[in-house]
Protein backbone atom coordinates (compact mmCIF):
# COMPACT_ATOMS: atom_id res chain seq x y z
CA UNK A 1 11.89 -15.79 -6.03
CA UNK A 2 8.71 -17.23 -4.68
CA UNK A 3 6.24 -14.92 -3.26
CA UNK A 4 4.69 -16.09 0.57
CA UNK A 5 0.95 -15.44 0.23
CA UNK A 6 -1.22 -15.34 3.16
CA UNK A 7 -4.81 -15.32 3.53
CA UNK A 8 -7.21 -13.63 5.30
CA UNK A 9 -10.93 -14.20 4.86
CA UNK A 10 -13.88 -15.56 6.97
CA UNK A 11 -14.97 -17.42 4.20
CA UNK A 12 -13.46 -20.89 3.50
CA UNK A 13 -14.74 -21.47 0.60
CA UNK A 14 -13.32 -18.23 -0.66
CA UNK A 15 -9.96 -18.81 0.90
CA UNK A 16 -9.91 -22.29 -0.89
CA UNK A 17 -9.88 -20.65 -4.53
CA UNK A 18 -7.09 -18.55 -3.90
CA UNK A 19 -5.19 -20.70 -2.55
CA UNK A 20 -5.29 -23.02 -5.63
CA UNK A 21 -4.84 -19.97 -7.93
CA UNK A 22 -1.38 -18.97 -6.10
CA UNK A 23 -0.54 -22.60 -5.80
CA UNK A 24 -1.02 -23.23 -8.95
CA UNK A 25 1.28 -20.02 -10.18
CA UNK A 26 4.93 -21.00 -10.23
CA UNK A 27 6.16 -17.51 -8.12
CA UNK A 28 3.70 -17.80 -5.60
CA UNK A 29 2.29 -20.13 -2.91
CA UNK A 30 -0.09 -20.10 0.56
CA UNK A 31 1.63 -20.43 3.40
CA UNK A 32 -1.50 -19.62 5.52
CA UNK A 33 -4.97 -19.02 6.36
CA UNK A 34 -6.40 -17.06 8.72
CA UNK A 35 -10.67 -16.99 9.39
CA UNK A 36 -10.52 -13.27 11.09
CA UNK A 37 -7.62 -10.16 11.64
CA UNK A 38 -6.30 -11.54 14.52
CA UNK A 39 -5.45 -14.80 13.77
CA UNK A 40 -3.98 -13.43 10.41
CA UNK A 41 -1.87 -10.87 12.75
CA UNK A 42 -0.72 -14.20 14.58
CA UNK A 43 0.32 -15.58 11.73
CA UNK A 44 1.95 -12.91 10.11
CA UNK A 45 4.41 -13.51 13.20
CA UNK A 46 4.74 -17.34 12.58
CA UNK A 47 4.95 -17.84 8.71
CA UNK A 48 6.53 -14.42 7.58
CA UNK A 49 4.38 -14.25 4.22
CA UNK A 50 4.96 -11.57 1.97
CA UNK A 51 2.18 -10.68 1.22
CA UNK A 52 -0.92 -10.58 3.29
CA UNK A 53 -4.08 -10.80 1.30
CA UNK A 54 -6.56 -9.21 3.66
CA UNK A 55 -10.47 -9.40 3.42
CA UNK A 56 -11.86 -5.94 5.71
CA UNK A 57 -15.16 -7.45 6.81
CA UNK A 58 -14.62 -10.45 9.23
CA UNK A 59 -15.49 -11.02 12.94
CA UNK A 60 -13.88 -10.17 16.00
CA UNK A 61 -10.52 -8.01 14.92
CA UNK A 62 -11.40 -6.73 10.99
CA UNK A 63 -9.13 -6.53 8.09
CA UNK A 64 -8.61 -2.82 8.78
CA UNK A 65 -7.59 -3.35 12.61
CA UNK A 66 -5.75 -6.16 12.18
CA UNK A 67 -3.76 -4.20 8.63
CA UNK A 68 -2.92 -1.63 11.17
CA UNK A 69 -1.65 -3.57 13.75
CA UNK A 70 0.41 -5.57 11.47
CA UNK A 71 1.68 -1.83 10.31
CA UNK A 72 2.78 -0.97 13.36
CA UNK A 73 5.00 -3.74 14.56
CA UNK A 74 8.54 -3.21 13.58
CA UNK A 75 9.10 -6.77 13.45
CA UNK A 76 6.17 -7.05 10.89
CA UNK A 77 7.70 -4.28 8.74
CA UNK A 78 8.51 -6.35 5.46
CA UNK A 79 4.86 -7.47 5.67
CA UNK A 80 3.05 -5.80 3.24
CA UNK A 81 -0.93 -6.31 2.74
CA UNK A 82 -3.25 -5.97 0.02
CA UNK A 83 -6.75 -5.35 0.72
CA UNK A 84 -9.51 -7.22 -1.03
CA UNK A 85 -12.84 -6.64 -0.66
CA UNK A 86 -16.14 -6.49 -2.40
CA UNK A 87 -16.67 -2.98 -0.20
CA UNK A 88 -14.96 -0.96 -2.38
CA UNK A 89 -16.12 2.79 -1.75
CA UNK A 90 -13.77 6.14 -0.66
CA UNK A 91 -13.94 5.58 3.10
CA UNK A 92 -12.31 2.22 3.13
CA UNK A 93 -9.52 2.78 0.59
CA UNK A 94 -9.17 5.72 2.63
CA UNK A 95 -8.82 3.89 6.08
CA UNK A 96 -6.76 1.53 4.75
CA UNK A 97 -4.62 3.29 3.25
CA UNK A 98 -3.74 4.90 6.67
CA UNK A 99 -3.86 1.54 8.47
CA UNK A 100 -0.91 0.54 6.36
CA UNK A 101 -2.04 -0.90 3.52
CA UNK A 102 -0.03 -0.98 0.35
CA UNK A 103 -2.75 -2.05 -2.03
CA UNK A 104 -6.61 -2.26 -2.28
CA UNK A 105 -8.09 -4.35 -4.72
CA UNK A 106 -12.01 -5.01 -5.12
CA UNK A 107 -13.26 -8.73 -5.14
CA UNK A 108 -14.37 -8.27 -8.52
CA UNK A 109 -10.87 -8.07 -10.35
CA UNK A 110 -9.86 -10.86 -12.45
CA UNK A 111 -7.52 -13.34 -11.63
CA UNK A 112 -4.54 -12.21 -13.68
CA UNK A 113 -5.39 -9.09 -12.03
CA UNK A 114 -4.89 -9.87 -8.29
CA UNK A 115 -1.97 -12.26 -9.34
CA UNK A 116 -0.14 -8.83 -10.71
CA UNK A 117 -1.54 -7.18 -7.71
CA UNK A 118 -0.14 -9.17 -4.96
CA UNK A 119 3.04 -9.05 -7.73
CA UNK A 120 3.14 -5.46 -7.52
CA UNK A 121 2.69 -5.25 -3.72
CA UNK A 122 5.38 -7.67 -2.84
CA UNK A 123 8.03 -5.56 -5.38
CA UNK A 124 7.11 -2.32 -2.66
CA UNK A 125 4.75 -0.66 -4.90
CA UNK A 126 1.68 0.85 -4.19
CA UNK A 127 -1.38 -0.46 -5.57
CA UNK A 128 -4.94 1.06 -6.06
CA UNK A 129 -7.56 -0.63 -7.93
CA UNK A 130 -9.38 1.43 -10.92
CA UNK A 131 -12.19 2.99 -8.84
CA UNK A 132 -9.87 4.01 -6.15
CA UNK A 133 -8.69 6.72 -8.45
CA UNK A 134 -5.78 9.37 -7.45
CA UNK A 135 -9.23 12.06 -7.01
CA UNK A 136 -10.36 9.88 -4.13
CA UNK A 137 -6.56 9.45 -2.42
CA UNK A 138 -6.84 13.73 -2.51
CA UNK A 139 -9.98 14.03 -1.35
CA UNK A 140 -9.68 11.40 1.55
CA UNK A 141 -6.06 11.63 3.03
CA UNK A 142 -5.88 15.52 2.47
CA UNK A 143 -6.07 16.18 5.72
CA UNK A 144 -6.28 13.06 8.18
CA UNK A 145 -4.85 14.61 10.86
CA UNK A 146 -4.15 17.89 12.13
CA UNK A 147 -0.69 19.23 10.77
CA UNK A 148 1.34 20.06 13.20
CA UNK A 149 5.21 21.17 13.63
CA UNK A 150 5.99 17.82 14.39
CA UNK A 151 4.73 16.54 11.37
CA UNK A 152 6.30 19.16 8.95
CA UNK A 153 9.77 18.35 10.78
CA UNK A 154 9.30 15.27 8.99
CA UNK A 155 10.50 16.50 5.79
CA UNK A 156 13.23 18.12 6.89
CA UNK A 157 15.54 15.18 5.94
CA UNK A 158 14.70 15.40 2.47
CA UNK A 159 16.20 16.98 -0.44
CA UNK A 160 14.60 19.75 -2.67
CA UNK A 161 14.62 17.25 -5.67
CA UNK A 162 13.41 14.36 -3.12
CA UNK A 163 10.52 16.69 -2.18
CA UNK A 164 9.64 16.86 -5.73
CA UNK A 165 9.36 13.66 -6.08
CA UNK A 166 7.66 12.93 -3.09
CA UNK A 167 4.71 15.15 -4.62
CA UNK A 168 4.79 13.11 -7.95
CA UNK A 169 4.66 10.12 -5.97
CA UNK A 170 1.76 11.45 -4.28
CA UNK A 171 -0.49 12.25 -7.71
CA UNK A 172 0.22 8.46 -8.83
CA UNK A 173 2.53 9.21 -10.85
CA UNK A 174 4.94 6.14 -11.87
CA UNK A 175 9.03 6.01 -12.22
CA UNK A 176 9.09 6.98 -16.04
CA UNK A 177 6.51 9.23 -15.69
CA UNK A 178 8.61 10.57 -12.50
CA UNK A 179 11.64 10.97 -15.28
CA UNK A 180 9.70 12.49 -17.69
CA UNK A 181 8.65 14.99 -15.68
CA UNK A 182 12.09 16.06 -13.82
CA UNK A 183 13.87 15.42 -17.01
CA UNK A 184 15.45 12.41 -15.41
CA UNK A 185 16.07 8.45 -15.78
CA UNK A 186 13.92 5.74 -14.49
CA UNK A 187 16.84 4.59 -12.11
CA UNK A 188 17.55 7.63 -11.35
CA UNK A 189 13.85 8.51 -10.19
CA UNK A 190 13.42 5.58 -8.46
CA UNK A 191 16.62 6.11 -6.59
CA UNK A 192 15.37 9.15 -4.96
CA UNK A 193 12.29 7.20 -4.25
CA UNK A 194 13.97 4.54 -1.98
CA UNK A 195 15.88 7.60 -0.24
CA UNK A 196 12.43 9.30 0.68
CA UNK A 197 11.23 6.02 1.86
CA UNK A 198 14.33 5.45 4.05
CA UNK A 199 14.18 8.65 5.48
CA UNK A 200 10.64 8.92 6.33
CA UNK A 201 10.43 4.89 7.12
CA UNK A 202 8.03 4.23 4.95
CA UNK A 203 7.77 0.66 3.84
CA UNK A 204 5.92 1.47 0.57
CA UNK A 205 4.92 4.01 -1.97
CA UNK A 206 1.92 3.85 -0.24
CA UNK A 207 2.95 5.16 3.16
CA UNK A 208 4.62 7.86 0.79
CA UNK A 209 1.49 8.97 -0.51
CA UNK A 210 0.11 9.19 3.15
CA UNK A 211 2.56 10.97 4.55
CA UNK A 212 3.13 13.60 1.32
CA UNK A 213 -0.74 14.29 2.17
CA UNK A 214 -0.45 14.68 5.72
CA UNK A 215 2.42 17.22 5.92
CA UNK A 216 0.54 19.38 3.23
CA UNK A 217 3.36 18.13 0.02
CA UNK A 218 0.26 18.00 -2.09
CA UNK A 219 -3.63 19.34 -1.27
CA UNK A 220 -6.48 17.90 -2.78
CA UNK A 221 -6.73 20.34 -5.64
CA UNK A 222 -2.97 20.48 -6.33
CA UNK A 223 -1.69 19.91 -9.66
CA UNK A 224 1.74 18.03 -10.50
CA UNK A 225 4.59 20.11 -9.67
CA UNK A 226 5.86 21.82 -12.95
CA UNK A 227 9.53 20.49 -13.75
CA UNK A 228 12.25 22.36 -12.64
């Protein structure tokens, strides 16, 4: 399966080097460039990539206006974007992880890096670069937004065990380490993933992580759940 790569970066130049490193990789090629966020939100609509690789400084709509608007279209929704960006501090992975994002990457990974990036992105996972470490998620999306009713009704669709997992999720924890710690199998694990995600409509581990923080799952000094 070949993986539709879009672009997004005010700099041509830029733009032109990815584009041959994805065309030149046999599961992935361009099927776009945009020059600013809303042109890349236009043609998110008209070439249905897969990914969206998506710079966050650029004129006119940014990376992080035009990653949320993309988030919030329903007929966007298997659009998934990866942020790259040589501004690569806690507010901004912060940001856009709440815009929507499902990946940040900073412009100085190598390229086998952002080819298993945009790899891991398109499969649904989340993806954080090093310095965008699980401390900094905590710290940042603890508490976004006021926690209300509302937003603790949220989890009353899910399971106990889905709950759990939700909090592992949360802590960056992957599948087997998921297993390991409820004494479980990889499948199974990641099972009860995809049923959190379809419950909460969440596109992406990373929405899960946003929405575990924001409905108080985890707090920013909260260790893993101990297994059951």
């Amino acid at each position: 399966m070949t993986i539709r790569v879009l672009l997004a970066d005010d700099q041509a130049l830029l733009r032109g080097t990815f584009r041959m490193l994805f065309d030149s990789t046999d599961d992935m090629e361009t099927v776009g460039e945009a020059s600013d966020g809303r042109e890349a939100v236009e043609l998110a609509r008209t070439r249905r990539p897969d990914v969206i690789l998506m710079d966050i400084r650029m004129p006119g709509m940014d990376g992080l206006a035009a990653t949320r608007s993309i988030g919030q279209a329903e007929d966007l929704a298997a659009v998934k974007v990866l942020i790259l960006t040589t501004f690569e501090d806690d507010e901004y992975v912060a940001e856009a992880l709440r815009a929507g994002a499902s990946g940040f990457l900073g412009k100085g990974a190598r390229p086998e890096e952002l080819l298993d990036a945009v790899r891991t992105v398109a499969a649904g996972d989340a993806l954080l670069s090093p310095a965008a470490t699980r401390g900094l998620i905590r710290r940042f999306l603890a508490q976004p937004e006021p926690r209300t009713a509302a937003v603790h009704e949220r989890l009353q669709c899910l399971t106990p065990r889905e709950r759990d997992v939700l909090g592992l999720v949360a802590l960056g924890l992957s599948n087997e380490e998921i297993a390991e710690r409820l004494f479980v199998s990889p499948l199974t694990a990641k099972t009860h993933i995809n049923r959190a995600m379809t419950k909460l409509a969440a596109r992406d581990r990373a929405q899960l992580v946003v929405v575990a923080y924001q409905c108080g799952v985890v707090s920013p000094a909260a260790p893993a759940p101990p297994p059951p």
